[in-house]
C-alpha atoms as a PDB file:
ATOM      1  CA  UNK A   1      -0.012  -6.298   3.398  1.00  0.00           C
ATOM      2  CA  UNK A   2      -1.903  -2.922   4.791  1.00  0.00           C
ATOM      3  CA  UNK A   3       0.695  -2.475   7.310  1.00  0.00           C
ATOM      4  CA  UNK A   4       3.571  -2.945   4.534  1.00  0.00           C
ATOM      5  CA  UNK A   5       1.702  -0.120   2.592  1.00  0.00           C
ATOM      6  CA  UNK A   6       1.571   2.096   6.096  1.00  0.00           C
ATOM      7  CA  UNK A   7       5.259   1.761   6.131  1.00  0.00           C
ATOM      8  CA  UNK A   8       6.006   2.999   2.611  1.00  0.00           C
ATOM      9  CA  UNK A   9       3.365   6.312   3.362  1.00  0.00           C
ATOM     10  CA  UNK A  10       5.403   6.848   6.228  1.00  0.00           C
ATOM     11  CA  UNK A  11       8.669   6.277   4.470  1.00  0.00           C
ATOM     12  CA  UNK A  12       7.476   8.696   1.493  1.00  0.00           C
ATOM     13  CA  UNK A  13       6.375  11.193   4.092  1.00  0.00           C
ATOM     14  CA  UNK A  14       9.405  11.482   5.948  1.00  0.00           C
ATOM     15  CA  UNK A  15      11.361  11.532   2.628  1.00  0.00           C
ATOM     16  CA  UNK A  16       9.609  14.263   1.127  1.00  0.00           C
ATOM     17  CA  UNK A  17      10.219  16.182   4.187  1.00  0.00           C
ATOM     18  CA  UNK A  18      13.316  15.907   4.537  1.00  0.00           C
ATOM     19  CA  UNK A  19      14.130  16.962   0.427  1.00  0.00           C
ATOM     20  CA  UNK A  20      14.569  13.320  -0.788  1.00  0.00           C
ATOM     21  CA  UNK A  21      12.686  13.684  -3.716  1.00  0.00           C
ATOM     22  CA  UNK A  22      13.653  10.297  -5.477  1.00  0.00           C
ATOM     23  CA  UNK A  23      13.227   7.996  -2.180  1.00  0.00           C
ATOM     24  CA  UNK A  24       9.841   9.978  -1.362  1.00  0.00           C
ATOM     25  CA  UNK A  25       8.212   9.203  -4.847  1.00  0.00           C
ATOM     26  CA  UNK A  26       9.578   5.678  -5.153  1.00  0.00           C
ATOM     27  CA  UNK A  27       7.986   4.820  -1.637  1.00  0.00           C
ATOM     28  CA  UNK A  28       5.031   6.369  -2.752  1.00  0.00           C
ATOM     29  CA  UNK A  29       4.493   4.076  -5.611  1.00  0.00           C
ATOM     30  CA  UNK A  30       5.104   1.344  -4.028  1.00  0.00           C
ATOM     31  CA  UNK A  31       2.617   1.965  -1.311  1.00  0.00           C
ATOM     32  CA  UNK A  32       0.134   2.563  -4.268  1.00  0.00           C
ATOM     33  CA  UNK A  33       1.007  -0.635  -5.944  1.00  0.00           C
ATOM     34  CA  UNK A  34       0.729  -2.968  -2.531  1.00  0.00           C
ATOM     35  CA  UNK A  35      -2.609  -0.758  -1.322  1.00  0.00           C
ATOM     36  CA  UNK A  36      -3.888  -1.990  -5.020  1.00  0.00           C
ATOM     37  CA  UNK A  37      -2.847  -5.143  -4.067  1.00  0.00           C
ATOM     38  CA  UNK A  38      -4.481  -5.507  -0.720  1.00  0.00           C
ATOM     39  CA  UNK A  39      -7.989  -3.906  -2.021  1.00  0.00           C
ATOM     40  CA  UNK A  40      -8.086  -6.558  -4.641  1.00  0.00           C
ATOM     41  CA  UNK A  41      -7.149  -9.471  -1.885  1.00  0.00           C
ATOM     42  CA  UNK A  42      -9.710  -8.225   0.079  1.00  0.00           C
ATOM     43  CA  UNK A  43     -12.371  -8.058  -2.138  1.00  0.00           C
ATOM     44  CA  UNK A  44     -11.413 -11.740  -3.391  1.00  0.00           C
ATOM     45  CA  UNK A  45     -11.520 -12.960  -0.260  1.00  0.00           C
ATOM     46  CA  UNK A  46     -14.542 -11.575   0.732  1.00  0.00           C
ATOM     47  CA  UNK A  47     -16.468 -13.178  -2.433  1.00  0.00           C
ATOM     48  CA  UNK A  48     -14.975 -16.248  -1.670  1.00  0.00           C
ATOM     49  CA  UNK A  49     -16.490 -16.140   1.495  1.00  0.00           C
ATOM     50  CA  UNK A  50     -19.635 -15.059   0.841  1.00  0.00           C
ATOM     51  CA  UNK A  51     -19.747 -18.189  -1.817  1.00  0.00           C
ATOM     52  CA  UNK A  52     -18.812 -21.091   0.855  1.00  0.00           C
ATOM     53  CA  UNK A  53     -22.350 -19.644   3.027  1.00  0.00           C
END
């Protein structure tokens, strides 16, 4: 899921760049949305771990 939210940075970088105002802030918020994602995963996972020690 990180490397999904890499891709949309990159995609909103390039985007904004280039003058593509729309494309740049949609990828943008959906990098936010999946980087959300991932830091709540992560944290999930890692109390599930600790819990099964």
């Amino acid at each position: 899921m990180l490397r999904w939210t890499i891709t949309f940075v990159i995609i909103a970088i390039i985007a904004g760049v280039l003058g593509f105002g729309g494309i740049a802030g949609t990828s943008a918020g959906i990098a936010k949305v999946l980087f959300f994602i991932f830091i709540v995963l992560f944290i999930l996972s890692l109390i599930r771990g600790g819990f099964r020690r």
